[in-house]
Protein backbone atom coordinates (compact mmCIF):
# COMPACT_ATOMS: atom_id res chain seq x y z
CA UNK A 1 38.86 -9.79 -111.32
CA UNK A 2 41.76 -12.09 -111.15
CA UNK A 3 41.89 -15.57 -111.94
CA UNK A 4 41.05 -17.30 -108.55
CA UNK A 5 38.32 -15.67 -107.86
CA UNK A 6 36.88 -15.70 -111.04
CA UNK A 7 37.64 -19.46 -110.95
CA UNK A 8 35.83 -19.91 -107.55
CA UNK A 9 32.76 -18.00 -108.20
CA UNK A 10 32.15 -18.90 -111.95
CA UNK A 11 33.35 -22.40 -112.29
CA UNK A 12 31.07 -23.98 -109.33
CA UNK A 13 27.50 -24.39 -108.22
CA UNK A 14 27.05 -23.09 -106.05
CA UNK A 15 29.94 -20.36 -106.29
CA UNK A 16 32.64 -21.09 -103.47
CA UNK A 17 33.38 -18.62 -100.32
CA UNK A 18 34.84 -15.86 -101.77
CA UNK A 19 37.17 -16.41 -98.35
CA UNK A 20 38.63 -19.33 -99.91
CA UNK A 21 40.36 -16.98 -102.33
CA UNK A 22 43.57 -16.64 -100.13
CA UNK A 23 43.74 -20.12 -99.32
CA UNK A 24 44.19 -21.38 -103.10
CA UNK A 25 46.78 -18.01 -103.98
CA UNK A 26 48.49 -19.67 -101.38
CA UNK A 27 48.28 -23.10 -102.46
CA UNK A 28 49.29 -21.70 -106.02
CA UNK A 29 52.28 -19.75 -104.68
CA UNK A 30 53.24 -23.20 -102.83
CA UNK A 31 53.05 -24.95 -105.62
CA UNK A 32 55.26 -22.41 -107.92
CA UNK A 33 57.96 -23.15 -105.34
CA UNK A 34 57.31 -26.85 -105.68
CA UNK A 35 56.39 -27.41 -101.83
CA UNK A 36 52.85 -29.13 -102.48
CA UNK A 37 53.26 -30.35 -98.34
CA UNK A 38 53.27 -26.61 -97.81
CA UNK A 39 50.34 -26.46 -94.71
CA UNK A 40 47.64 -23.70 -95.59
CA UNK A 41 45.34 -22.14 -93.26
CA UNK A 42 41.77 -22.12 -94.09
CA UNK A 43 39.18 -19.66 -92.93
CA UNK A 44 38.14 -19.19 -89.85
CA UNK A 45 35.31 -21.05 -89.39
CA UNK A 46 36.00 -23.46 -92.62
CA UNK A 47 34.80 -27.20 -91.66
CA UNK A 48 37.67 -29.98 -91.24
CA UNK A 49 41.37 -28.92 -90.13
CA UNK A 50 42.48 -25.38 -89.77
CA UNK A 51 45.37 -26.67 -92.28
CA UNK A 52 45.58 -28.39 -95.76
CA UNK A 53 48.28 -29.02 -97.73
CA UNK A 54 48.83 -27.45 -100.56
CA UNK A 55 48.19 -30.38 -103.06
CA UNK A 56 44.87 -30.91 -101.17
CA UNK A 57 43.84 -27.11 -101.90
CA UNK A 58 44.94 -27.50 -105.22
CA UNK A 59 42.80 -30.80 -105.74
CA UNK A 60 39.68 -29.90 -103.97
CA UNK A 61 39.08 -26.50 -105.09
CA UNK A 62 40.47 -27.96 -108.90
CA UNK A 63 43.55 -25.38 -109.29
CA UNK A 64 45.55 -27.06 -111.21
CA UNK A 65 45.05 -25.39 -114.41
CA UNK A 66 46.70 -22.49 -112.83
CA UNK A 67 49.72 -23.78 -111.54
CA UNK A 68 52.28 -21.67 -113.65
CA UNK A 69 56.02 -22.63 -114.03
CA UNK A 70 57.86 -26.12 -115.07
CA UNK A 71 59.36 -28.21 -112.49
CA UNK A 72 62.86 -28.37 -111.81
CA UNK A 73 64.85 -31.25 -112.97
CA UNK A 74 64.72 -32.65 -109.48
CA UNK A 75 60.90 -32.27 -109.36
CA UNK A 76 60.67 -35.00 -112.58
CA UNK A 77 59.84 -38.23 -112.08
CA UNK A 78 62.61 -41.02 -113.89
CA UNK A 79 61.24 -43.03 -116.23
CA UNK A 80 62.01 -46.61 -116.28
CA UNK A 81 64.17 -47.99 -119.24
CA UNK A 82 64.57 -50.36 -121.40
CA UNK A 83 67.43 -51.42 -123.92
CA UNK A 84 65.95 -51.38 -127.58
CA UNK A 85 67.21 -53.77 -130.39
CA UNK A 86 69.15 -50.59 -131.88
CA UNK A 87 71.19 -51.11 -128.72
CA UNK A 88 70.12 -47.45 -127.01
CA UNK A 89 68.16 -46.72 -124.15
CA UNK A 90 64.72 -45.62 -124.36
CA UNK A 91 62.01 -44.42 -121.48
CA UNK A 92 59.08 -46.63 -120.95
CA UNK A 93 56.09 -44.38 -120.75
C-alpha cells in the first residue's frame, strides 16, 4: 500500500474516499515542483468546486508530512536583518 492511501484510510475517522487518493498524489507532485496554485480536480461527485489548489489539498487532507524535496533558493522566504554590535548582519527569526 503506498503512502497516500495508507495515510487516507488509517490516519482519519472515518477513513477518507479512497477516490481522493489521486487528488492528493497530485497535490504532492504539485507541490514537488513548487506550484502550490496548481488547480486539482476532485472526484466526480466530491462536494464544493470541481478544483482546489494544491496547497488546499495539501491542508485539508493534512499532506504535508509527505511533501518530499527542499525548495529552491527562490522558493525561501528573506529574513529580515539587523546589524549586530559585532558590526555583521544577522537574520531576525
Amino acid at each position: 500500500m503506498d503512502p497516500v492511501t495508507w495515510h487516507l484510510r488509517y490516519n482519519f475517522f472515518p477513513p477518507l474516499d479512497p477516490a481522493l487518493v489521486p487528488c492528493a498524489q497530485a497535490a504532492l507532485d504539485a507541490a514537488e515542483a513548487v506550484d502550490l496554485q496548481a488547480a486539482i480536480p476532485m472526484p466526480a461527485g466530491y462536494p464544493g468546486p470541481a478544483t482546489r489548489t494544491a496547497a488546499e489539498v495539501i491542508a485539508a487532507l493534512r499532506l504535508e508530512d509527505l511533501v518530499t524535496g527542499e525548495p529552491s533558493p527562490a522558493e525561501r522566504p528573506e529574513f529580515p536583518t539587523y546589524t549586530g554590535w559585532d558590526g555583521q548582519e544577522h537574520a531576525e527569526f
